[in-house]
C-alpha atoms as a PDB file:
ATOM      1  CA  UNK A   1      28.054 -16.267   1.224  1.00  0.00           C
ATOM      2  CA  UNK A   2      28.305 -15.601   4.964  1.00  0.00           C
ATOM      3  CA  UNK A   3      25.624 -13.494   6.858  1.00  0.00           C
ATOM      4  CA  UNK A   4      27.872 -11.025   8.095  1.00  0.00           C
ATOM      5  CA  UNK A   5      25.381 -10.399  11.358  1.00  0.00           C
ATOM      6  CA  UNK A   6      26.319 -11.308  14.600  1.00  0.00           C
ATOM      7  CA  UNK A   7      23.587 -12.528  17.591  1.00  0.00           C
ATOM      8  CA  UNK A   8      20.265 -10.841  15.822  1.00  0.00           C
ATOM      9  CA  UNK A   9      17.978 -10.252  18.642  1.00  0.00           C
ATOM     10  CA  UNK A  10      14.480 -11.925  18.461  1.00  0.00           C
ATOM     11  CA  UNK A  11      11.084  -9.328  18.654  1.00  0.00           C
ATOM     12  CA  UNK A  12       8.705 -11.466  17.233  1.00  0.00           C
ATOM     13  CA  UNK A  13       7.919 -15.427  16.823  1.00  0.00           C
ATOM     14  CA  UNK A  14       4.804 -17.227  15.972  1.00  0.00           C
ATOM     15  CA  UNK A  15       4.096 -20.546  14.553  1.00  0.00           C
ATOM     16  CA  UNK A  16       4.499 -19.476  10.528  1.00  0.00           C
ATOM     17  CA  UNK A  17       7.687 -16.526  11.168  1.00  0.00           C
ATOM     18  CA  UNK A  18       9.630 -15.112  13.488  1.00  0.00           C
ATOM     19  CA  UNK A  19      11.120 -11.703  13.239  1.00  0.00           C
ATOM     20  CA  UNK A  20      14.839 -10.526  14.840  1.00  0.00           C
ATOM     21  CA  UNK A  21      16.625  -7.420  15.109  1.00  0.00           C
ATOM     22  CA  UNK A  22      20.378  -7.593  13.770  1.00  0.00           C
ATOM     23  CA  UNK A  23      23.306  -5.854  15.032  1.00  0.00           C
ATOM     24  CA  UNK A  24      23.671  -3.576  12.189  1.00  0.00           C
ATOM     25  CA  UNK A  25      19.887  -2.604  12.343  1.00  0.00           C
ATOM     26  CA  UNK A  26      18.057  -4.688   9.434  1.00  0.00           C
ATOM     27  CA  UNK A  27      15.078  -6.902  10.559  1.00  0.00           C
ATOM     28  CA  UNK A  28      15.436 -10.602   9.432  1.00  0.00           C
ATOM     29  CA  UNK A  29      11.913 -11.919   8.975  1.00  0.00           C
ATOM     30  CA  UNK A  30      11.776 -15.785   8.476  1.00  0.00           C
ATOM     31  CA  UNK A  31       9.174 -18.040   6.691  1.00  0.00           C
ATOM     32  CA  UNK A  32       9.859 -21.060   7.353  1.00  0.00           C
ATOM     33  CA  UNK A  33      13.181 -22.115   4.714  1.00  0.00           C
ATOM     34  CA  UNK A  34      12.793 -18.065   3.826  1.00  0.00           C
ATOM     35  CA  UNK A  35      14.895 -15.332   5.195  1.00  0.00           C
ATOM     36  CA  UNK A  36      14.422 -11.957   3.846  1.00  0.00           C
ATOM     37  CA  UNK A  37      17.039  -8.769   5.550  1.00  0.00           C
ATOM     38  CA  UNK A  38      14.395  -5.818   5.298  1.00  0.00           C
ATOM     39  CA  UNK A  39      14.806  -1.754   6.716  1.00  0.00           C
ATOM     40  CA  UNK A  40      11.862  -0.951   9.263  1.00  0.00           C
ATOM     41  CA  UNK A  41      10.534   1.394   7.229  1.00  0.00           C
ATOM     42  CA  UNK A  42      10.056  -1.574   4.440  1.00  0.00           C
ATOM     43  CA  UNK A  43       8.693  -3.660   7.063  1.00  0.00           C
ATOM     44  CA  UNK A  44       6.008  -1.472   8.055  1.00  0.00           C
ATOM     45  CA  UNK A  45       5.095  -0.662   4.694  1.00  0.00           C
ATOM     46  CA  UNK A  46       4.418  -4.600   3.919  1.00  0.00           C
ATOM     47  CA  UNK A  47       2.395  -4.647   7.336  1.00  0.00           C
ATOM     48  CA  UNK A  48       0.387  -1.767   6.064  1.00  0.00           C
ATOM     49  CA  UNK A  49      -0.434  -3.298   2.255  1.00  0.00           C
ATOM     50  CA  UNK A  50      -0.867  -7.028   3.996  1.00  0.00           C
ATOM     51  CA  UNK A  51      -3.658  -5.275   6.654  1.00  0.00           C
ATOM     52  CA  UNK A  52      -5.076  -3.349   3.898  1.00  0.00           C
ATOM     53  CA  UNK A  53      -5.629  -6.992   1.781  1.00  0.00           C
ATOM     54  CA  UNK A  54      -7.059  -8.514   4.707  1.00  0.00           C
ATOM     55  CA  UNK A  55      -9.646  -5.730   5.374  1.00  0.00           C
ATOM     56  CA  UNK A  56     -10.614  -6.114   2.267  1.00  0.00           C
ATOM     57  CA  UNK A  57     -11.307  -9.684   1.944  1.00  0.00           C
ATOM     58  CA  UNK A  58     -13.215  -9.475   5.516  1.00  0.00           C
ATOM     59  CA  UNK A  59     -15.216  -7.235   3.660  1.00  0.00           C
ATOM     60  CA  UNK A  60     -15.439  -9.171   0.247  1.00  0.00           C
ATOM     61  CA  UNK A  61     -15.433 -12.457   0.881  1.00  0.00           C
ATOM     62  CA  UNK A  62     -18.152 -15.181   3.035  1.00  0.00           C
ATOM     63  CA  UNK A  63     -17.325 -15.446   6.417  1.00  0.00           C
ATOM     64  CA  UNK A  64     -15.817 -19.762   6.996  1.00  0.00           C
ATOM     65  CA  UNK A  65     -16.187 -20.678  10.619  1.00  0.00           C
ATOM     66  CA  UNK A  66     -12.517 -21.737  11.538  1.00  0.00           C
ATOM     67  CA  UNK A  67     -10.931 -19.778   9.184  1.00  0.00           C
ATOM     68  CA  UNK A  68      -9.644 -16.885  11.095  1.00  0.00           C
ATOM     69  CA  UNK A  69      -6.317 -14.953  10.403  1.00  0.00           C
ATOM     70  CA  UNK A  70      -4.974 -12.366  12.925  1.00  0.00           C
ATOM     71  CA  UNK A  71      -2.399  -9.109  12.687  1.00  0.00           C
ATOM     72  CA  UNK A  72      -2.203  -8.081  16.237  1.00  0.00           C
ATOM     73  CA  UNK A  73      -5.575  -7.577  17.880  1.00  0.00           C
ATOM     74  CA  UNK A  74      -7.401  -7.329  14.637  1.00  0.00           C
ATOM     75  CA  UNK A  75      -9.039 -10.149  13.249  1.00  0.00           C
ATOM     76  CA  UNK A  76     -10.129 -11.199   9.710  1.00  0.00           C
ATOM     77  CA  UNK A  77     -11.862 -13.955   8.271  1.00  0.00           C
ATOM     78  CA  UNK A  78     -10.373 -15.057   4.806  1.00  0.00           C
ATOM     79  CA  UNK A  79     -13.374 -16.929   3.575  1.00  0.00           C
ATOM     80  CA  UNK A  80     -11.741 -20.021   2.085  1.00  0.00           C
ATOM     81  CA  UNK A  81     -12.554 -22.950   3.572  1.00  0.00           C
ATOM     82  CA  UNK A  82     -10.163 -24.953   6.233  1.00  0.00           C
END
């Protein structure tokens, strides 16, 4: 099937996704061989449950020197080791 969008624009890219705007308004976030077409509204909510997760295991779980995962300026250790 043929991805009917034409010249998404790129917001976001790091190392492990990058995240584009397409023409007809749905966000394509990319992991790695995965490509998933999702609304903003969707987007935000995952953002929201995914911070939520990591709060938690900074709270939960031993602190691993090295082992350090990041939303924006917010850090959080995930306590497994590297």
């Amino acid at each position: 099937m043929k991805d009917p969008c034409q010249s998404p624009r790129p917001l976001a890219l790091s190392s492990v996704c990058a995240v584009e705007e397409c023409t007809c308004g749905v966000l394509h976030v990319t992991l790695g061989m995965l490509t998933i077409h999702l609304h903003r509204e969707t987007l935000a909510l995952i953002c929201e449950t995914l911070g939520e997760a990591l709060q938690r295991l900074a709270t939960t779980a031993p602190t691993q020197p090295g082992n350090v995962v990041g939303i924006g300026t917010r850090r959080f250790s995930t306590g497994r080791p590297s």
